[in-house]
Protein backbone atom coordinates (compact mmCIF):
# COMPACT_ATOMS: atom_id res chain seq x y z
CA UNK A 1 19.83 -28.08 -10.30
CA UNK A 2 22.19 -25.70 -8.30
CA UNK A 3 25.40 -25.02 -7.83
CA UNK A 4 27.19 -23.99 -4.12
CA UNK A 5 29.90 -22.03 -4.15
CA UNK A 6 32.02 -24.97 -3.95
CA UNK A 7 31.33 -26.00 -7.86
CA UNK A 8 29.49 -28.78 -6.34
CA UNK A 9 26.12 -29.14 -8.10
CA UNK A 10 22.95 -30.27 -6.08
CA UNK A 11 19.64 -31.39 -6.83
CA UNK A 12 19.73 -33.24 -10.54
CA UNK A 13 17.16 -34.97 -11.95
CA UNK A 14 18.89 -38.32 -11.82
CA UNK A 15 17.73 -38.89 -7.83
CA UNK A 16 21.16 -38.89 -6.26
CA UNK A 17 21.02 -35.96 -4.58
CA UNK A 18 24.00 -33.96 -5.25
CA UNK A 19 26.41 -35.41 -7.74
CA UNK A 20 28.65 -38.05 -5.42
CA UNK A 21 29.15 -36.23 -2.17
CA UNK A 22 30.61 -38.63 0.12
CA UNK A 23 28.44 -38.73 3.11
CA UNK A 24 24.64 -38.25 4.53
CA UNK A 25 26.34 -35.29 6.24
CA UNK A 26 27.83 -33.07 3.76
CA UNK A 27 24.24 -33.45 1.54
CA UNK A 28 22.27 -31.93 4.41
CA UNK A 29 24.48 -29.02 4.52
CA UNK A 30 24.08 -28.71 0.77
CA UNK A 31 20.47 -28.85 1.07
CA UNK A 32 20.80 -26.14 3.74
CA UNK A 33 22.63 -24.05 1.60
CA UNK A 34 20.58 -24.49 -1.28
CA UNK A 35 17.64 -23.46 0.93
CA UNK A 36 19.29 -20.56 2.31
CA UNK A 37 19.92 -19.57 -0.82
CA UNK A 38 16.29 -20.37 -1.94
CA UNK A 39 15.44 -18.23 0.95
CA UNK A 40 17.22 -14.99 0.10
CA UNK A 41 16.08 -14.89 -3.57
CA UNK A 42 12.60 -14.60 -1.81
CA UNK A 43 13.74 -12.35 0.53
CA UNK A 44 15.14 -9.95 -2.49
CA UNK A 45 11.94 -10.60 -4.36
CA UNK A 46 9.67 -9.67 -1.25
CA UNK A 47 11.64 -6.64 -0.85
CA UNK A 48 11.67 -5.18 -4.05
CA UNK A 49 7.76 -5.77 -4.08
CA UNK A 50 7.68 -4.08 -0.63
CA UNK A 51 9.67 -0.95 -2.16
CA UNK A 52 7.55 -0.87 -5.24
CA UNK A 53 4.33 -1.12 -3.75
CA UNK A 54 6.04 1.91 -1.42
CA UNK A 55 6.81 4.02 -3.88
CA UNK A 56 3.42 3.76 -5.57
CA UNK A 57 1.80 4.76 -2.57
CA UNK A 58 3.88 7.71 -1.92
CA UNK A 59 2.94 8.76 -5.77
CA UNK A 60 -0.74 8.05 -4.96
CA UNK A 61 -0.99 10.39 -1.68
CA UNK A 62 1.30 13.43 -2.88
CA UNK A 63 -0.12 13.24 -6.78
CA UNK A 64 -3.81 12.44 -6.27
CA UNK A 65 -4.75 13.05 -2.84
CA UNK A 66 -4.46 17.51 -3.03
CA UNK A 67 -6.37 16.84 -6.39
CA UNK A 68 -9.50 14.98 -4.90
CA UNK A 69 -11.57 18.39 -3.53
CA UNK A 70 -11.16 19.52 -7.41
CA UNK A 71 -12.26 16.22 -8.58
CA UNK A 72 -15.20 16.54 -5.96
CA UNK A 73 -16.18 19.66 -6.73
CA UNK A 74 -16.01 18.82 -10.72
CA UNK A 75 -18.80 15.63 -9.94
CA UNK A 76 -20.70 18.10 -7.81
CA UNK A 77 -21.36 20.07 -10.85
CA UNK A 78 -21.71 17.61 -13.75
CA UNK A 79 -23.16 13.90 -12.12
CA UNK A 80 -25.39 13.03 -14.22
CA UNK A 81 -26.25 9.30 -12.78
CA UNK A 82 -27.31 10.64 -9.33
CA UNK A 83 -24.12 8.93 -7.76
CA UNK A 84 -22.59 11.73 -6.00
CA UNK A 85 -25.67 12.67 -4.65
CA UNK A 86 -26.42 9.98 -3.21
CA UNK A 87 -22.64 9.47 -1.61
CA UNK A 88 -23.14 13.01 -0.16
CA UNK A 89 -26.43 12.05 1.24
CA UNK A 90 -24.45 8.72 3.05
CA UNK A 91 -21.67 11.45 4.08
CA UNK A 92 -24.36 13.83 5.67
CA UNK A 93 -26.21 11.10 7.37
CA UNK A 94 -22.82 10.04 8.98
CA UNK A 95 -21.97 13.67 9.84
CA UNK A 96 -24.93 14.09 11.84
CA UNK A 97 -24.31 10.55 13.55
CA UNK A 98 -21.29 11.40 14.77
CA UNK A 99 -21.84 14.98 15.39
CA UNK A 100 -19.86 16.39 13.23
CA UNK A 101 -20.87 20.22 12.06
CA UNK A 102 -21.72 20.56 8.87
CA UNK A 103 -20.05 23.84 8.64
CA UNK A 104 -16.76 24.65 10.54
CA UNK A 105 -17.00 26.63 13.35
CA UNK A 106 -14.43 29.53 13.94
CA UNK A 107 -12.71 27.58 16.52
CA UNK A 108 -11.59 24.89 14.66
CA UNK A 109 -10.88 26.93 11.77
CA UNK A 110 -9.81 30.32 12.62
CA UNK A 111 -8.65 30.92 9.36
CA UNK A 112 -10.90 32.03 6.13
CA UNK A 113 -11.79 28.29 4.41
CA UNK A 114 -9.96 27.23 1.37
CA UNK A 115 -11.88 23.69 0.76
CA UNK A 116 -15.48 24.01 -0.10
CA UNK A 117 -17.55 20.95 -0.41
CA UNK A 118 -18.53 17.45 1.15
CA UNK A 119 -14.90 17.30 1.87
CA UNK A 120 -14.44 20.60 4.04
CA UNK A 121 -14.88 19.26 7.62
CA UNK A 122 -12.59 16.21 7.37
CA UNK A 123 -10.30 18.69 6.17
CA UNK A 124 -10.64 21.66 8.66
CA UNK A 125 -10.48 19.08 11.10
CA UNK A 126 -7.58 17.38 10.62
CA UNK A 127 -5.91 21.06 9.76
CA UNK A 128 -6.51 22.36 13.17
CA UNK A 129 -5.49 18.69 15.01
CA UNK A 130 -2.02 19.36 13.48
């Protein structure tokens, strides 16, 4: 059950569709209203999860992302199960598909390197494409 701005309530249980409105007419424009309605509670709902989900993502890339050479650097030093060797393996193998240098060379990286790692050429390259 709902209720328009008029007072008039719409949609009970009983079948009538709308508590005694006096023509076909004036119920379709409640149901319009009640779906309108209907509609923006979605549209507030969608939002909110839109924002959320937004702000969450902005936490994820300026909180976790400058941590992730430490983190890789960390499993360099103590993986025990053989799992980060084997993803830098992958990583190499897909370097030297695509050509990439294993090491940067001074002209995409003039400056001294401050990343050290599987994760230094992504990052020297996207630092000298800005």
């Amino acid at each position: 059950m709902a209720t328009l701005r008029s007072g008039k309530q719409v949609g009970g249980s009983d079948g009538s569709g709308g508590g005694g409105g006096s023509g076909g007419e004036v119920d379709s424009r409640d149901r319009g209203a009640v779906q309108a309605a209907d509609i923006k509670k979605k549209n507030a709902r969608t939002s909110k999860v839109v924002f959320g989900s937004l702000i969450l993502d902005l936490l994820g890339f300026t909180v976790l992302l400058p941590l992730f050479p430490a983190v890789l650097d960390y499993y360099s030093k103590h993986d025990s199960s053989g799992l980060y060797s084997s993803l830098l393996s992958s990583v190499t193998y897909y370097q030297h598909i695509i050509s990439i240098p294993t090491t940067p060379s001074p002209a995409f990286c003039p400056a001294p390197p401050r990343h050290h790692g599987p994760a230094a050429t992504p990052f020297h390259l996207l630092h000298d494409a800005g």
